[in-house]
C-alpha atoms as a PDB file:
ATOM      1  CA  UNK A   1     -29.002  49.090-142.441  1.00  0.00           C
ATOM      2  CA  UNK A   2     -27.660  47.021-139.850  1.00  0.00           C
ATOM      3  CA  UNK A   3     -26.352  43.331-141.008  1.00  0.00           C
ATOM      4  CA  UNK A   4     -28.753  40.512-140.272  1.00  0.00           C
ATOM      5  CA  UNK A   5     -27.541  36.529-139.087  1.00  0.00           C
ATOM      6  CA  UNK A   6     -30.235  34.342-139.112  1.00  0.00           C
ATOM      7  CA  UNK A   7     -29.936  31.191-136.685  1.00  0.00           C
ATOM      8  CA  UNK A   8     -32.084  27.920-137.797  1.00  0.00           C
ATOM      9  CA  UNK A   9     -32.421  25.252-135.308  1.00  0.00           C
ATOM     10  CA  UNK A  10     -33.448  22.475-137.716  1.00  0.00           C
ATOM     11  CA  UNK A  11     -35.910  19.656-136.871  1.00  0.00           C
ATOM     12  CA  UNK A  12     -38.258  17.227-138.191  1.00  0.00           C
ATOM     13  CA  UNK A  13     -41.163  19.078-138.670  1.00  0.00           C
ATOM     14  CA  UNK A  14     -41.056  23.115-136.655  1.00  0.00           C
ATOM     15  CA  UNK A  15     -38.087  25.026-137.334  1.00  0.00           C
ATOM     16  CA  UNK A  16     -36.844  27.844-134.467  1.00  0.00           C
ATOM     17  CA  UNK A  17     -35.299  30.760-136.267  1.00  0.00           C
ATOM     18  CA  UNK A  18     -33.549  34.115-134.676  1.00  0.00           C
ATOM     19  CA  UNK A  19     -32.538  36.760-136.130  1.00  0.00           C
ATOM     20  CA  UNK A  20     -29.519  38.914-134.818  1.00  0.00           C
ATOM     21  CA  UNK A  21     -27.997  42.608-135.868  1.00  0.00           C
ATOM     22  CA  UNK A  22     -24.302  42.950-135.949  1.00  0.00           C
ATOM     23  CA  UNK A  23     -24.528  44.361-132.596  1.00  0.00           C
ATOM     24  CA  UNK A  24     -25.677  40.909-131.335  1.00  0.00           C
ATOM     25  CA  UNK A  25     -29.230  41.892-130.095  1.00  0.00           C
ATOM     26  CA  UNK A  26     -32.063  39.569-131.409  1.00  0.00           C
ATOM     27  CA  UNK A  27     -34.521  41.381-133.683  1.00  0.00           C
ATOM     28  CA  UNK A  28     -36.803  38.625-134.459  1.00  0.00           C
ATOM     29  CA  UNK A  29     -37.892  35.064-133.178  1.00  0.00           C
ATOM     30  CA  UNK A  30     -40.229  32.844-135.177  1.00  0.00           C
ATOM     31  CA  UNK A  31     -40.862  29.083-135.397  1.00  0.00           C
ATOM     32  CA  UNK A  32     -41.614  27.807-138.762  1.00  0.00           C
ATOM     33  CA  UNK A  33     -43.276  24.628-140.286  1.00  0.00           C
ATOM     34  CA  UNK A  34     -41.097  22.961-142.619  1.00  0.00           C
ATOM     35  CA  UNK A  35     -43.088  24.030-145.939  1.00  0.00           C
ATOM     36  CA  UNK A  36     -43.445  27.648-143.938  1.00  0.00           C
ATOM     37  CA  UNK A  37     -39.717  27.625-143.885  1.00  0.00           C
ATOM     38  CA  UNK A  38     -39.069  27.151-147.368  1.00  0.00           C
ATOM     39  CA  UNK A  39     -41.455  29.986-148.323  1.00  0.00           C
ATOM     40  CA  UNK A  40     -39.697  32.318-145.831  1.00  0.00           C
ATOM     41  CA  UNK A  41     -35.805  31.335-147.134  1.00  0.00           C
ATOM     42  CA  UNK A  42     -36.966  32.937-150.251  1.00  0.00           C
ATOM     43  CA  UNK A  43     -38.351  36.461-148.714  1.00  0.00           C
ATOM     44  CA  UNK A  44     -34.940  36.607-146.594  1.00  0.00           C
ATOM     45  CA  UNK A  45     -32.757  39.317-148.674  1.00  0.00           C
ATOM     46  CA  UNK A  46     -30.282  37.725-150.750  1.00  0.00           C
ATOM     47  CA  UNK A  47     -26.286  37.564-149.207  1.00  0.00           C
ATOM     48  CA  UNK A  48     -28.225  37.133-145.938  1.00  0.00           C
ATOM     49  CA  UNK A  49     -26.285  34.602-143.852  1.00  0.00           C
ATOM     50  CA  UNK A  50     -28.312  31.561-142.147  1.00  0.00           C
ATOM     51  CA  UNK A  51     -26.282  29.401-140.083  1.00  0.00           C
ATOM     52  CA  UNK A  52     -27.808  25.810-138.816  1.00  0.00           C
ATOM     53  CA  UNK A  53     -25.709  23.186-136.892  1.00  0.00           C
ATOM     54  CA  UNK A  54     -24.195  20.458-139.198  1.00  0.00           C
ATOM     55  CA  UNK A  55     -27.035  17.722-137.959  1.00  0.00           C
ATOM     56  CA  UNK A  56     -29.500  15.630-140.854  1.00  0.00           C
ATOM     57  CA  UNK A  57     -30.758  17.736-143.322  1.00  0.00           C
ATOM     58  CA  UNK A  58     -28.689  20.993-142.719  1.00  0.00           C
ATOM     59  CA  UNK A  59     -26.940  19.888-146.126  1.00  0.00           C
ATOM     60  CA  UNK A  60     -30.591  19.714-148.044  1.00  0.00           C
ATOM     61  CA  UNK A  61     -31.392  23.010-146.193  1.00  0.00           C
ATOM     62  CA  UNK A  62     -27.699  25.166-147.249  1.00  0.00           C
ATOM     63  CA  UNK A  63     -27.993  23.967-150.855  1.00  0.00           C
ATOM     64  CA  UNK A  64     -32.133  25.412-150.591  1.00  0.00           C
ATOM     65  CA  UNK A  65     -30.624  28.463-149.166  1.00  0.00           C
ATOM     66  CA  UNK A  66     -28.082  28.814-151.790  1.00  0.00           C
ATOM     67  CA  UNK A  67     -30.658  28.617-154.441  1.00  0.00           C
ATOM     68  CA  UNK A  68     -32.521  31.624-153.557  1.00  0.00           C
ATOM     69  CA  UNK A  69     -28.916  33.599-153.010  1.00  0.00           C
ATOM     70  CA  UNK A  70     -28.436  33.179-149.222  1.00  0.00           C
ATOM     71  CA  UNK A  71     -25.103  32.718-147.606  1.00  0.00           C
ATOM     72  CA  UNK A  72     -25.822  29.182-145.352  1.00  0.00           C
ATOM     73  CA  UNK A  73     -23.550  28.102-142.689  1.00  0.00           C
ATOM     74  CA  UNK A  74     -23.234  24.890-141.136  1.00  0.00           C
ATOM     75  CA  UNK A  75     -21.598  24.510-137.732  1.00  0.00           C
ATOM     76  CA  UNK A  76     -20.660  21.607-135.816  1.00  0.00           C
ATOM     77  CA  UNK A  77     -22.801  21.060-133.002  1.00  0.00           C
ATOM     78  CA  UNK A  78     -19.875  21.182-130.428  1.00  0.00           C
ATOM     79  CA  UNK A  79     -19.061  24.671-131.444  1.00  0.00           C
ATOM     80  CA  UNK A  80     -22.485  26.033-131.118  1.00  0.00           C
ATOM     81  CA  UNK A  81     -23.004  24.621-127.348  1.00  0.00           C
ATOM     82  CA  UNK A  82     -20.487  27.499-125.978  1.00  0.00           C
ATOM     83  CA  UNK A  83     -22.629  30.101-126.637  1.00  0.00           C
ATOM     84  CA  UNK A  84     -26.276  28.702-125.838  1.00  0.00           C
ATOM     85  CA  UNK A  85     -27.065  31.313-123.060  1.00  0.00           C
ATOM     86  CA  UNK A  86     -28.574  29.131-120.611  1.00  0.00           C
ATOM     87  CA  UNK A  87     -26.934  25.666-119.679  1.00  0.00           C
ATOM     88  CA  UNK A  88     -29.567  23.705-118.397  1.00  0.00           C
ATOM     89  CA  UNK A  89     -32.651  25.661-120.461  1.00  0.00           C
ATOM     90  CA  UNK A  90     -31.874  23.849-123.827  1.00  0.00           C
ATOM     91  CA  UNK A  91     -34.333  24.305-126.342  1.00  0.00           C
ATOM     92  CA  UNK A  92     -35.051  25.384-130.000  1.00  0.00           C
ATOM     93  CA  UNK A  93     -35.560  28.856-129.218  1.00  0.00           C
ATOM     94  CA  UNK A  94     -32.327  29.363-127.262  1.00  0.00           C
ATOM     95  CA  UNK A  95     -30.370  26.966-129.709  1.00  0.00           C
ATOM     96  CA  UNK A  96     -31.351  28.813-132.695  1.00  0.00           C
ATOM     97  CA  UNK A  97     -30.168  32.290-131.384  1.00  0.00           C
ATOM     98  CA  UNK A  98     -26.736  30.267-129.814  1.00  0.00           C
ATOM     99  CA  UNK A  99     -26.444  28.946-133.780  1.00  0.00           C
ATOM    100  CA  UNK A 100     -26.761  32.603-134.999  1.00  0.00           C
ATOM    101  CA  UNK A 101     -24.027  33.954-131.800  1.00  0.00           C
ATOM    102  CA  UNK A 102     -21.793  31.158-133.000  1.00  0.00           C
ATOM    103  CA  UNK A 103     -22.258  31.803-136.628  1.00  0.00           C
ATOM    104  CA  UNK A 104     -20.972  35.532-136.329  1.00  0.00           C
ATOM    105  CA  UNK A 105     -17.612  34.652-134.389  1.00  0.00           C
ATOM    106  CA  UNK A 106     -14.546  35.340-136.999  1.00  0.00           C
ATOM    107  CA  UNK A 107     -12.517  31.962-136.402  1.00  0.00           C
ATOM    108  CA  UNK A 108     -15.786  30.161-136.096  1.00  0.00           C
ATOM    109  CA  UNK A 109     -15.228  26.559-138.187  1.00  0.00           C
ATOM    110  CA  UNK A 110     -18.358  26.049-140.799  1.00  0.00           C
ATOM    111  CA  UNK A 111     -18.796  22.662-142.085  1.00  0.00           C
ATOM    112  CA  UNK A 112     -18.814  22.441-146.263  1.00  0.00           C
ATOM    113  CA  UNK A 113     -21.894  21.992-147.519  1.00  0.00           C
ATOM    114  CA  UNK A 114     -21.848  18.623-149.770  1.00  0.00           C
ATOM    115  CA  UNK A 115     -23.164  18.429-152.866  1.00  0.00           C
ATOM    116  CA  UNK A 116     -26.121  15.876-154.108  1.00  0.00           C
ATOM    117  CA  UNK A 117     -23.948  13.578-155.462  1.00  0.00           C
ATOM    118  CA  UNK A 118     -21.579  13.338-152.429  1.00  0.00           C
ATOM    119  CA  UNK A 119     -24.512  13.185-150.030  1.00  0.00           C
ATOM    120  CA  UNK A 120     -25.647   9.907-152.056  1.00  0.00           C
ATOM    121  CA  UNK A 121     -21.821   8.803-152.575  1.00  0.00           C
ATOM    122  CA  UNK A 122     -21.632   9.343-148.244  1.00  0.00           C
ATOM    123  CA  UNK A 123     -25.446   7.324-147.873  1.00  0.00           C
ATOM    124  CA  UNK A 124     -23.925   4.333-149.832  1.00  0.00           C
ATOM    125  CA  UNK A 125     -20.954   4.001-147.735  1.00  0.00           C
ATOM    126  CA  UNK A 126     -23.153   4.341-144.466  1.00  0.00           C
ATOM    127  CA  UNK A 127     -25.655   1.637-145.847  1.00  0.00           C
ATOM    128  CA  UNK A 128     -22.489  -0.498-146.435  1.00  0.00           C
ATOM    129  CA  UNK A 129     -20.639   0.374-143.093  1.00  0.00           C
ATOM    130  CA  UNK A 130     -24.085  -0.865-141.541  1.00  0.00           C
ATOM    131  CA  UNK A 131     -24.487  -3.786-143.394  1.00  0.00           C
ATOM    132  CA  UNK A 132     -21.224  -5.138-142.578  1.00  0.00           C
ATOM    133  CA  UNK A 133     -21.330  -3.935-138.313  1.00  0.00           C
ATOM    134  CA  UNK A 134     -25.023  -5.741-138.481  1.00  0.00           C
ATOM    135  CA  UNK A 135     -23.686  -8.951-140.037  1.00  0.00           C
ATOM    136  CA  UNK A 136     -20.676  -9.173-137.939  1.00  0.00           C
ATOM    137  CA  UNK A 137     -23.237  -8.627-135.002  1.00  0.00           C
ATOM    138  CA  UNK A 138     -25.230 -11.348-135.692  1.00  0.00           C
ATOM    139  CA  UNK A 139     -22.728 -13.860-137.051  1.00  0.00           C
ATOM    140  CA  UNK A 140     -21.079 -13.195-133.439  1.00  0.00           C
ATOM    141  CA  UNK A 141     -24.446 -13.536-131.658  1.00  0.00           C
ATOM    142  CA  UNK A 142     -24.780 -16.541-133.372  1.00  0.00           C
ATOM    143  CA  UNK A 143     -21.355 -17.865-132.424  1.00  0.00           C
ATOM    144  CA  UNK A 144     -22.154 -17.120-128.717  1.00  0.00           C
ATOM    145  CA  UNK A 145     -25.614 -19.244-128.736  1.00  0.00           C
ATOM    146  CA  UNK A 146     -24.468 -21.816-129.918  1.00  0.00           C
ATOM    147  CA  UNK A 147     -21.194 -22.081-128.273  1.00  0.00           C
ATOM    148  CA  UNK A 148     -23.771 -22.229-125.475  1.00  0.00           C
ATOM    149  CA  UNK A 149     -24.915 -25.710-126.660  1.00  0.00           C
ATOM    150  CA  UNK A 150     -21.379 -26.997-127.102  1.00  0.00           C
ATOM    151  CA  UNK A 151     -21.543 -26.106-130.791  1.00  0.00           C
ATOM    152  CA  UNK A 152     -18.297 -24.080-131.183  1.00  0.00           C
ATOM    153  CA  UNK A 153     -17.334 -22.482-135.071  1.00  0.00           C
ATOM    154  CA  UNK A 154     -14.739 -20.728-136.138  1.00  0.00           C
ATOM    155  CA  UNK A 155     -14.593 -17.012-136.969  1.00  0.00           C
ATOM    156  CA  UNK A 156     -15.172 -17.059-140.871  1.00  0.00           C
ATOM    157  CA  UNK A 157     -18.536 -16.460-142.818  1.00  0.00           C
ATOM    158  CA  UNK A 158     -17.927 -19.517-144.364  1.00  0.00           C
ATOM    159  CA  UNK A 159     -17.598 -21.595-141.469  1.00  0.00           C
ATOM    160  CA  UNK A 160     -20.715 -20.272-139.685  1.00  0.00           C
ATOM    161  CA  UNK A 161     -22.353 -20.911-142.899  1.00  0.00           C
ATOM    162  CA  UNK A 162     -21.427 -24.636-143.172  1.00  0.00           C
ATOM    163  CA  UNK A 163     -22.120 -24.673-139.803  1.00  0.00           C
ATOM    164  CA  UNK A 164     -25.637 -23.306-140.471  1.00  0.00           C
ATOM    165  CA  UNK A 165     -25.833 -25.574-142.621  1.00  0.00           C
ATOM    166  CA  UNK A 166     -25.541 -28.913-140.849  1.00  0.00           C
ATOM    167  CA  UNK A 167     -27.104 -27.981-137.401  1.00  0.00           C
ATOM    168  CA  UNK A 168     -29.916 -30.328-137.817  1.00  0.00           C
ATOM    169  CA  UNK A 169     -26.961 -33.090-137.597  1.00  0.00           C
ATOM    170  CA  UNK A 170     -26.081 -31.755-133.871  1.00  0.00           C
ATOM    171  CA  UNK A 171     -27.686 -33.472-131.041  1.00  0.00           C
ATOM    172  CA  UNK A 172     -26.956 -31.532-128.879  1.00  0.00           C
ATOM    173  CA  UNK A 173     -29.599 -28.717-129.644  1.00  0.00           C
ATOM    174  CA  UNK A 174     -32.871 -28.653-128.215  1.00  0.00           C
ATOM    175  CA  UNK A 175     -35.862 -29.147-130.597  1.00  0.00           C
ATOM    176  CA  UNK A 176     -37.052 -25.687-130.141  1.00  0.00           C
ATOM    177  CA  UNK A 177     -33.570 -24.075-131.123  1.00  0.00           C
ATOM    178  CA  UNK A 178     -33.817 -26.150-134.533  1.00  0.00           C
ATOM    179  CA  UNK A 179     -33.007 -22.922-136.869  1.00  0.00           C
ATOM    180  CA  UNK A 180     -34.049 -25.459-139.678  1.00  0.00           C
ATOM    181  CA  UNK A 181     -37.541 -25.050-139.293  1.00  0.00           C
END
């Protein structure tokens, strides 16, 4: 029996899978709903290997395949774009079957798969690293209208804040900027 690589290209709602021999031909092309998907990682014989690109939800997807006793890979996606056959014809059906060329390489990079808890540990520091980007964004934006008005404040949270604070003392801006209201 000839050894079997599955690529996945993963997306929100049909999944593009190919398989490959060890020879490199393609055996079998299907696209899959996501429920559909889950029903068919559990027919695939177990120690198969299924490689996806490292993209959202590839972690959710290797620790599914790992349940049922499947070998998942995740690769970045800058070392599956090498071997997509066709340059300008991108699409699932051609990036799945580049994901399953890439995945058989022997110094191909895989990505380790992250647990639950460092998936949520990683979403906490992303919601933080957002807040504070957003906040500096708009305390800056802030900054720059009203420096348009002649109202100039210095680069602290607490002096935009007392700022913020006593703009309805300034006459200098118009009625319909009054951020009081």
């Amino acid at each position: 029996m000839s050894t079997i690589t599955i690529g996945v290209d993963l997306a929100k709602s049909v999944f593009s899978v190919c398989a490959v021999d060890d020879a490199g031909h393609v055996q079998r092309r299907q696209d899959l709903g996501r429920e559909a998907f889950a029903l068919w990682l559990a027919q695939v014989p177990a120690g198969t290997v299924v490689a996806m690109e490292a993209c959202s939800g590839a972690h959710h997807w290797a620790r599914r395949c790992l349940e049922v006793g499947l070998q998942p890979r995740l690769i970045a996606a800058q070392f599956v774009t090498p071997f997509r056959k066709s340059r300008t014809l991108k699409n699932d059906r051609n990036d799945a079957e580049a994901i399953a060329t890439a995945a058989r390489q022997g110094n191909m990079r895989f990505v380790p798969i992250k647990s639950v808890e460092q998936q949520a540990r990683l979403a906490w520091h992303r919601v933080r690293e957002g807040y504070k980007t957003e906040s500096l964004a708009i305390g800056n934006r802030l900054r720059g209208l009203l420096a348009e008005f002649g109202i100039v404040i210095a680069n602290s949270d607490v002096a935009l804040r007392r700022a913020l604070a006593d703009l309805d003392q300034h006459a200098a801006l118009p009625g319909v900027l009054d951020l009081t209201r």
